[in-house]
C-alpha atoms as a PDB file:
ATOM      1  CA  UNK A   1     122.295 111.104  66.219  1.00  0.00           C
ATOM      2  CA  UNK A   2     121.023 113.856  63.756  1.00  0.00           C
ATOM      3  CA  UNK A   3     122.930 116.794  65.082  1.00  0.00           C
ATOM      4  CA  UNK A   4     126.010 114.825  65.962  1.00  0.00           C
ATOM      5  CA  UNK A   5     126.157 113.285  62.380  1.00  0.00           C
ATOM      6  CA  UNK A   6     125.371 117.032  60.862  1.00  0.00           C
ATOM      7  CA  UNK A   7     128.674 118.022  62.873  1.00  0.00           C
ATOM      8  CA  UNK A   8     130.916 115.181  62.138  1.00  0.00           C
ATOM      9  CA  UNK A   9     129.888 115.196  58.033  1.00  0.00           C
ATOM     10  CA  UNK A  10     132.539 118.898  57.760  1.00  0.00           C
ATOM     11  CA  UNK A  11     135.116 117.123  60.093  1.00  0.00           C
ATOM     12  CA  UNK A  12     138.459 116.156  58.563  1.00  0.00           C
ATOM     13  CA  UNK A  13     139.579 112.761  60.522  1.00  0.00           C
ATOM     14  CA  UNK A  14     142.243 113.704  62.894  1.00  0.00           C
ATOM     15  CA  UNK A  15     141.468 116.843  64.122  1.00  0.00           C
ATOM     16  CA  UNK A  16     140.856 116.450  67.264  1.00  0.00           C
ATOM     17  CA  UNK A  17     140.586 120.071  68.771  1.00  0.00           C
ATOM     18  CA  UNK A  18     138.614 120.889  66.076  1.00  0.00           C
ATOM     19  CA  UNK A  19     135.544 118.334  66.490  1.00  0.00           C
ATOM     20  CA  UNK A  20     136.163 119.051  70.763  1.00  0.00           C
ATOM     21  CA  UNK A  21     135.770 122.887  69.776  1.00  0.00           C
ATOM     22  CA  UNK A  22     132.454 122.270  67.216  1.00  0.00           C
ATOM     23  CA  UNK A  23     130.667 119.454  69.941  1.00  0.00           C
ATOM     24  CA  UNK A  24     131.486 121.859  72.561  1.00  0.00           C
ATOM     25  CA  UNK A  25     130.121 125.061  70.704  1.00  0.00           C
ATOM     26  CA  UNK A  26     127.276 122.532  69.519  1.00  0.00           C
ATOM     27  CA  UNK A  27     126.167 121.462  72.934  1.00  0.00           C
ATOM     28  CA  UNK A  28     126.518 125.602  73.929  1.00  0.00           C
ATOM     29  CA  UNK A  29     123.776 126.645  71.789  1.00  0.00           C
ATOM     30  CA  UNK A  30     122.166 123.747  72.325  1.00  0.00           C
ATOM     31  CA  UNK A  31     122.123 125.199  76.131  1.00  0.00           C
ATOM     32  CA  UNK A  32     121.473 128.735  75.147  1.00  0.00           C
ATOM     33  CA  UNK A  33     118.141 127.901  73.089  1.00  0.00           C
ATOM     34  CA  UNK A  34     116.660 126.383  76.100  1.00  0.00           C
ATOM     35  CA  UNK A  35     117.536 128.937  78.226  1.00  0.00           C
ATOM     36  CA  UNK A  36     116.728 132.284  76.296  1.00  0.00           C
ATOM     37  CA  UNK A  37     112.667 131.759  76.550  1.00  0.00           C
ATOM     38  CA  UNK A  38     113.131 132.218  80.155  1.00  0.00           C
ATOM     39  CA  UNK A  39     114.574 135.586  80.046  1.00  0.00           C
ATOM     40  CA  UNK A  40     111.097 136.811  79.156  1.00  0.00           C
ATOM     41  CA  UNK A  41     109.138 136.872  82.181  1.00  0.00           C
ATOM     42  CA  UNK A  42     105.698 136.238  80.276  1.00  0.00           C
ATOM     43  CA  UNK A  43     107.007 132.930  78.527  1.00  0.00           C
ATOM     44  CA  UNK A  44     108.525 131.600  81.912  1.00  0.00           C
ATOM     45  CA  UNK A  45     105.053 132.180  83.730  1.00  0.00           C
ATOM     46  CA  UNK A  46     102.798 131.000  81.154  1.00  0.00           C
ATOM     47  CA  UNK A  47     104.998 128.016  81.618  1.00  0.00           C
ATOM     48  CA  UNK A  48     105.036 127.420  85.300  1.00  0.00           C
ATOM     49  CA  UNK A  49     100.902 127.958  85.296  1.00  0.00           C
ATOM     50  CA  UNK A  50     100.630 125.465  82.796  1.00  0.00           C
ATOM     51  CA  UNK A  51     103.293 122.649  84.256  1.00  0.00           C
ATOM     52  CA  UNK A  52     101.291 123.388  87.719  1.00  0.00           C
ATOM     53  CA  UNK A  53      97.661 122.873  85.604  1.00  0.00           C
ATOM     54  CA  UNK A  54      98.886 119.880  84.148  1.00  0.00           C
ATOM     55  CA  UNK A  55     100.247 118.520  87.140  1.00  0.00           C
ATOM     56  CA  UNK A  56      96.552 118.612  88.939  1.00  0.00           C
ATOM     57  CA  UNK A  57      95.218 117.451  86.005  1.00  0.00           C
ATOM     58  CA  UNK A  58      97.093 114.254  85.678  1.00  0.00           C
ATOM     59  CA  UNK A  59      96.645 113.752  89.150  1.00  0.00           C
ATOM     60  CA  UNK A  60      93.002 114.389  89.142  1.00  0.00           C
ATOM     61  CA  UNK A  61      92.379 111.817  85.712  1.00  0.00           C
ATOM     62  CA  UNK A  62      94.954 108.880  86.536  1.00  0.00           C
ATOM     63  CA  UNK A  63      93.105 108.161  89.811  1.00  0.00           C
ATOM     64  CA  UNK A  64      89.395 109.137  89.370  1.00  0.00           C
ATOM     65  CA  UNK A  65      88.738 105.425  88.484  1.00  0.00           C
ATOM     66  CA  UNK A  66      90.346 103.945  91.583  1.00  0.00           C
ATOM     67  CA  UNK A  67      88.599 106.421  93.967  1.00  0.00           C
ATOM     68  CA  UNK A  68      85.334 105.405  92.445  1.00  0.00           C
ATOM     69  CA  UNK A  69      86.081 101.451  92.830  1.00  0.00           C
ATOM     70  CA  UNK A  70      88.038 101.873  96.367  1.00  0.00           C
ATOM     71  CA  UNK A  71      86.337 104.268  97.932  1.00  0.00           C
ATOM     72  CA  UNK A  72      82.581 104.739  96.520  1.00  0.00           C
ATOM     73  CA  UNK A  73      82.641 101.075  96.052  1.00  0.00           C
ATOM     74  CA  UNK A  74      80.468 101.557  92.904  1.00  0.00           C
ATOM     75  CA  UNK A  75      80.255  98.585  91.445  1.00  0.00           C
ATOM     76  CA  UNK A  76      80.373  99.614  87.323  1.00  0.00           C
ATOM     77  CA  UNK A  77      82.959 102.263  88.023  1.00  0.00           C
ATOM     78  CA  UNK A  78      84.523 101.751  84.619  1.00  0.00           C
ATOM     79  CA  UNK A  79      81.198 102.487  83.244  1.00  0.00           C
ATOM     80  CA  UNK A  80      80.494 105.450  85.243  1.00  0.00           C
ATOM     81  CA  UNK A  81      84.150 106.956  84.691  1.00  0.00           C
ATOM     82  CA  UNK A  82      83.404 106.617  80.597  1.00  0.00           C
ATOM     83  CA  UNK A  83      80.124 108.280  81.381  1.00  0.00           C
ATOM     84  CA  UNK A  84      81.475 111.479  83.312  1.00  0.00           C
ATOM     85  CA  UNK A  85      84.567 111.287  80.955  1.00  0.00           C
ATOM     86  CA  UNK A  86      82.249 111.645  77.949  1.00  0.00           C
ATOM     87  CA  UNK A  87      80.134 114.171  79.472  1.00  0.00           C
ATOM     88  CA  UNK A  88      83.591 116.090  80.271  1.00  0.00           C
ATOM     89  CA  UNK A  89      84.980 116.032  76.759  1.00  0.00           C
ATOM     90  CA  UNK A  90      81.293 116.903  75.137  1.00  0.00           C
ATOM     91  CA  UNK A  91      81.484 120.017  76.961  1.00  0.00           C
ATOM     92  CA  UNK A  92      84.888 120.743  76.068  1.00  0.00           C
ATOM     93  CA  UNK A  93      84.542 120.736  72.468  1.00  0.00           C
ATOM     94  CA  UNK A  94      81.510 123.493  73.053  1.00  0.00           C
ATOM     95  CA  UNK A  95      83.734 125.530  75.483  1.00  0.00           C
ATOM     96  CA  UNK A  96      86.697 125.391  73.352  1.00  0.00           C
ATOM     97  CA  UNK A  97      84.925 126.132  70.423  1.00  0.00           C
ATOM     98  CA  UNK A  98      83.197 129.522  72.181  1.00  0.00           C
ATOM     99  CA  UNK A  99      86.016 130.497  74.676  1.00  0.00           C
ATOM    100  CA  UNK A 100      88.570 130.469  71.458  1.00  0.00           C
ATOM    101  CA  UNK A 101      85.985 132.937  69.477  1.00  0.00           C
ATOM    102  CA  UNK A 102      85.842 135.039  72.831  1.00  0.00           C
ATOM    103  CA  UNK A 103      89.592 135.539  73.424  1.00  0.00           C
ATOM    104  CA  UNK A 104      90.341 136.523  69.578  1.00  0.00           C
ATOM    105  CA  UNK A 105      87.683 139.604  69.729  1.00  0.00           C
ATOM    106  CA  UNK A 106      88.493 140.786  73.222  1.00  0.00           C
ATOM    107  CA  UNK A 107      92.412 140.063  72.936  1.00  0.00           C
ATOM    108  CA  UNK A 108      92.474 139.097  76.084  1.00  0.00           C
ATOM    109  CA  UNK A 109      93.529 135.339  76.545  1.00  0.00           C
ATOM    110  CA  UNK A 110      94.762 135.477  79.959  1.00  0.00           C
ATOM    111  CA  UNK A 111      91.684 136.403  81.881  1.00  0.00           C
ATOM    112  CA  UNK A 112      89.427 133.395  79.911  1.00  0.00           C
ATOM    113  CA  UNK A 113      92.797 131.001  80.730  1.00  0.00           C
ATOM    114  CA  UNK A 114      92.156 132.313  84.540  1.00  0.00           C
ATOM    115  CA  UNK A 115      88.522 131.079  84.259  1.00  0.00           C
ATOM    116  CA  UNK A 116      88.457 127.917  82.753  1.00  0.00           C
ATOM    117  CA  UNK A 117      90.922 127.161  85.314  1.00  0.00           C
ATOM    118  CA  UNK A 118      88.804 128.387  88.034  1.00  0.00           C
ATOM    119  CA  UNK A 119      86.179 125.966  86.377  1.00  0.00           C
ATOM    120  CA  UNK A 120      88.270 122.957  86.674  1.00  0.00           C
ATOM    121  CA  UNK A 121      89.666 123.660  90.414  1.00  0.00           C
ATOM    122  CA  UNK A 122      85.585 123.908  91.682  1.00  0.00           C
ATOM    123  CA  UNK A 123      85.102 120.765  90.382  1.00  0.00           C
ATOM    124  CA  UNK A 124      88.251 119.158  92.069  1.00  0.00           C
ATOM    125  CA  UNK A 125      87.871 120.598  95.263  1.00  0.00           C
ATOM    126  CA  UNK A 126      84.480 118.749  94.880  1.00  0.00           C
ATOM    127  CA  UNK A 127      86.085 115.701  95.936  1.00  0.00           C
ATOM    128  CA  UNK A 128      88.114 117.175  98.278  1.00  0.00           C
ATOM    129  CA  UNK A 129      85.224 118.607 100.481  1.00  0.00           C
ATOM    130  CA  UNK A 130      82.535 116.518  99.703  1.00  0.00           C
ATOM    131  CA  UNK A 131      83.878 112.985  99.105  1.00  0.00           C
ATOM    132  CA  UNK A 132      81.252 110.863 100.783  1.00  0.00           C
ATOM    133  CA  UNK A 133      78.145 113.120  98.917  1.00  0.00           C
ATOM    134  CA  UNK A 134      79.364 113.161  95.245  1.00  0.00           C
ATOM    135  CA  UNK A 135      77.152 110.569  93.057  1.00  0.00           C
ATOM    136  CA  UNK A 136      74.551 112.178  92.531  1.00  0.00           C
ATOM    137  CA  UNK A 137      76.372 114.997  91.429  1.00  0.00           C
ATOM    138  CA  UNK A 138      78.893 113.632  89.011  1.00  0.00           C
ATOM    139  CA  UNK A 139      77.497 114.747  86.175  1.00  0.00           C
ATOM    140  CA  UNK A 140      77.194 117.915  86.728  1.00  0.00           C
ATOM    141  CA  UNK A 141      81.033 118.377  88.197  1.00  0.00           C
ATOM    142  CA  UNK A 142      81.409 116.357  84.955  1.00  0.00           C
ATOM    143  CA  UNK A 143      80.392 119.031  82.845  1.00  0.00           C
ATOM    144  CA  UNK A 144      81.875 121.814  85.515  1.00  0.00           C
ATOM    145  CA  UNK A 145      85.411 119.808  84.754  1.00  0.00           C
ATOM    146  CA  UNK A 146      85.118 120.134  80.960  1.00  0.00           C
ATOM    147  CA  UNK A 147      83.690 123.314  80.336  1.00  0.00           C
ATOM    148  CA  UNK A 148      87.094 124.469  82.089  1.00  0.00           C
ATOM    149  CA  UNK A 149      89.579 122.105  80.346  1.00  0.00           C
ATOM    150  CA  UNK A 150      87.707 122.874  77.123  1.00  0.00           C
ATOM    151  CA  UNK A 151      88.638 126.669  77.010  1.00  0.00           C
ATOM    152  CA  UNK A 152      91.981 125.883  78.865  1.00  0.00           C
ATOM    153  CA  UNK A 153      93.222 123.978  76.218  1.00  0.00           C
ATOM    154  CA  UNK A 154      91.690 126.006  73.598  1.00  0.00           C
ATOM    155  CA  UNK A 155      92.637 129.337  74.684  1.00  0.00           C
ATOM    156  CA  UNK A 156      96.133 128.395  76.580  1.00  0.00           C
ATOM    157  CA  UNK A 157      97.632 127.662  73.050  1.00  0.00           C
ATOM    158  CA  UNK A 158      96.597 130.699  71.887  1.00  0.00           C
ATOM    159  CA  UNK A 159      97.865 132.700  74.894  1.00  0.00           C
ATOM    160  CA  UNK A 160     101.719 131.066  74.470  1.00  0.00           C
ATOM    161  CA  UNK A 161     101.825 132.210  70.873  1.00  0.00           C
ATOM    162  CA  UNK A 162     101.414 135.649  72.451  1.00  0.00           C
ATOM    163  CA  UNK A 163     104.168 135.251  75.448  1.00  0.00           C
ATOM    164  CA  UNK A 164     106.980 133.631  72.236  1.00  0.00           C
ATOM    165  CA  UNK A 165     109.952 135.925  73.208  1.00  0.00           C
ATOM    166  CA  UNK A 166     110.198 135.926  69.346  1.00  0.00           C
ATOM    167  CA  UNK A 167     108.163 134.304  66.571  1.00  0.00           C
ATOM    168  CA  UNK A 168     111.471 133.711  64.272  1.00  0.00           C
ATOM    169  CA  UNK A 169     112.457 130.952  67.171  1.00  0.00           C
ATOM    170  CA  UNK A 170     108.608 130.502  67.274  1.00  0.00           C
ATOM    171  CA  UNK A 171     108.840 126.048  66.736  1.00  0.00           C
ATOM    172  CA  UNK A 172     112.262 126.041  68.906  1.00  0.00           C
ATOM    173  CA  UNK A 173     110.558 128.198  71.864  1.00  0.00           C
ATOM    174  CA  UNK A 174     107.201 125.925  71.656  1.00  0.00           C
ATOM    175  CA  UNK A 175     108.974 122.797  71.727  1.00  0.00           C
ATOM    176  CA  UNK A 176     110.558 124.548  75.467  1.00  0.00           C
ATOM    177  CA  UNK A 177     106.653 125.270  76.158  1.00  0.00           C
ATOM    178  CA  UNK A 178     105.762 121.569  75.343  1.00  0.00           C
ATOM    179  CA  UNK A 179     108.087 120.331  78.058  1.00  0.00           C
ATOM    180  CA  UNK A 180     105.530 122.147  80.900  1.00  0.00           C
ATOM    181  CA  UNK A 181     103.411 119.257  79.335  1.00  0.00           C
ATOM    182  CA  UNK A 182     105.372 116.561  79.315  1.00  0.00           C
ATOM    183  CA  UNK A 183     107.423 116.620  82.755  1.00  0.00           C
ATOM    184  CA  UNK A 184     103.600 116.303  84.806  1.00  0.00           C
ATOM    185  CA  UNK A 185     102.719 113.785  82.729  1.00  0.00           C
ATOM    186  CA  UNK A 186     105.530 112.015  83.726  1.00  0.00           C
ATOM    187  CA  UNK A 187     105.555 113.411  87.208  1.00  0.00           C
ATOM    188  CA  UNK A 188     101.999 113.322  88.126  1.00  0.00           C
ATOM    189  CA  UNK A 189     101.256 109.085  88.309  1.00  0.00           C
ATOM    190  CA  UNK A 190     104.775 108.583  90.506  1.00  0.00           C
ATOM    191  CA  UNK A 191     103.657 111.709  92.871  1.00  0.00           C
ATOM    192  CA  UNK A 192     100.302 110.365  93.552  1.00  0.00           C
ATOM    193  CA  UNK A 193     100.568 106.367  93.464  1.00  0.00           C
ATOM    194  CA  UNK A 194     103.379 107.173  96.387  1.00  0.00           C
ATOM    195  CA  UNK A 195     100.805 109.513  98.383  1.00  0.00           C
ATOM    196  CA  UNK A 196      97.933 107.142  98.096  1.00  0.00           C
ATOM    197  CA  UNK A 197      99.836 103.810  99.031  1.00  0.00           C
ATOM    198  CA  UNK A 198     101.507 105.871 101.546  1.00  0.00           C
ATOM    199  CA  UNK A 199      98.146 106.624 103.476  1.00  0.00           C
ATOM    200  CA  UNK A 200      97.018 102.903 102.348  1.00  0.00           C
ATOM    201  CA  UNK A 201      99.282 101.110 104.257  1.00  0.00           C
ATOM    202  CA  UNK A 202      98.285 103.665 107.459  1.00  0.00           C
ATOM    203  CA  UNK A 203      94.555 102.344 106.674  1.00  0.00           C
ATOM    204  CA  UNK A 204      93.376 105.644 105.027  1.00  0.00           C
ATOM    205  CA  UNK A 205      92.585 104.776 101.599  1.00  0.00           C
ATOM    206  CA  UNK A 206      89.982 107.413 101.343  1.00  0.00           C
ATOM    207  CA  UNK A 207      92.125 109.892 103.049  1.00  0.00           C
ATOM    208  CA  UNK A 208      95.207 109.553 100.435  1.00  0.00           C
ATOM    209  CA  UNK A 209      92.520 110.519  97.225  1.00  0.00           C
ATOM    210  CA  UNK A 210      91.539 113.151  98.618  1.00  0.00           C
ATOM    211  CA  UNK A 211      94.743 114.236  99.493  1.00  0.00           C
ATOM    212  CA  UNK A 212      95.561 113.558  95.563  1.00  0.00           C
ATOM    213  CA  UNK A 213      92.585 115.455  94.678  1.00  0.00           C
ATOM    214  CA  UNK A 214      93.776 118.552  96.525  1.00  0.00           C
ATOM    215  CA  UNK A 215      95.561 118.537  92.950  1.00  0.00           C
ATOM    216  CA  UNK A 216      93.125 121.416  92.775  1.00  0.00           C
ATOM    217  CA  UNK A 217      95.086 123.664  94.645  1.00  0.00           C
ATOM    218  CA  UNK A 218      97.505 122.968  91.856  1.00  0.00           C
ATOM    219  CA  UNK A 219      94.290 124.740  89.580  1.00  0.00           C
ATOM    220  CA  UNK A 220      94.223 127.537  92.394  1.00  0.00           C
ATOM    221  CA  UNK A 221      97.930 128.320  91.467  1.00  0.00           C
ATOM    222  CA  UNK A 222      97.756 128.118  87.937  1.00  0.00           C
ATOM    223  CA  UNK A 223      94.596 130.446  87.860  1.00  0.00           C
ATOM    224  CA  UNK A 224      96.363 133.295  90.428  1.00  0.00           C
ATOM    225  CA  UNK A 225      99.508 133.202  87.831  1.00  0.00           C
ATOM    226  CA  UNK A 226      97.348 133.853  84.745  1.00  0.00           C
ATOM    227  CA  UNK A 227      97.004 137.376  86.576  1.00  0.00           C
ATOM    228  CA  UNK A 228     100.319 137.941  86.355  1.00  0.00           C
ATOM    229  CA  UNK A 229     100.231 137.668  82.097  1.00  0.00           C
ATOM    230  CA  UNK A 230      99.732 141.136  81.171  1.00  0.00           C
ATOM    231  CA  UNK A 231     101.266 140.417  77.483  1.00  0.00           C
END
């Protein structure tokens, strides 16, 4: 309602082609501020690596607590997800913390991005590979897990400051970034609830998390487009 009322406040009532000619120039630039990021080739990549790291990432978190209660059958598995969860986000605030200082003196964000998610997709493939050897080693990919989202998130913010196709559109072009947050987040619980009853109702339970798990290949792609930052 705010930018329609900000239009119709200079309208005389009556004038028809007038208000068709302002909505219709309104909803233009509306078009053209969404579109002109994209014409820098940085901005769009930074984008697609991050709405393909996201997209594992959802994946990964919304059903880590159902593959530990359907298919390691452990018992506290709301306990042990807070425990690894914990363990995840303690080591993020330590690898945030040092990957941010790291990026600012070698001015190169992209490469530490391209890590951290390397970090992350080990730990995912974990499950994928190894699904029926993993307890004892939770912690650990725990900590693996974090360390990587910990200078993702840290550094990635950094890194699409330096891909804005212009800093005096600087909020406009990060609220276009914000989207390759939002639309996984969305995306991600549909996608995998649909593979995972999907390979339920064939009698492979374990079968569809680990195909949701291979989310990590999701990691593999966002990592190989980093490489392709040079900004």
């Amino acid at each position: 309602m705010v930018p329609y009322s900000g239009v119709v406040r200079y309208r005389r009532q009556g004038d028809h082609s007038k208000r068709e000619k302002t909505l219709l120039e309104l909803a233009q630039r509306y078009m053209e501020d969404w579109v002109e990021p994209w014409h820098s080739s940085h901005f769009s990549m930074v984008f697609l690596t991050r709405a393909s790291l996201m997209l594992g990432l959802m994946l990964f978190m919304t059903f880590i607590e159902y593959y530990f209660a359907r298919v390691q059958h452990i018992a506290n598995f709301v306990l042990v997800t807070g425990i690894v969860a914990m363990l995840a986000l303690g080591s993020a605030v330590v690898s945030g913390f040092v990957s941010g200082i790291l990026s600012d003196r070698f001015k190169r964000r992209a490469p530490v991005v391209c890590a951290a998610t390397l970090c992350m997709s080990l730990a995912s493939l974990a499950f994928v590979l190894f699904p029926n050897n993993l307890i004892n080693w939770l912690w650990l990919l725990g900590v693996l897990f974090g360390l990587g989202y910990g200078a993702y998130t840290s550094v990635s913010w950094a890194l699409s400051i330096d891909v804005l196709p212009s800093l005096a559109n600087a909020g406009k072009d990060l609220g276009v970034w914000n989207a390759s947050t939002t639309l996984p987040t969305l995306l991600a619980p549909l996608l995998g609830s649909v593979i995972i009853n999907s390979a339920a109702g064939a009698g492979q339970t374990a079968m569809g998390h680990r195909l949701v798990f291979a989310a990590a290949l999701c990691f593999l792609l966002a990592a190989a487009g980093m490489l392709f930052v040079k900004k």
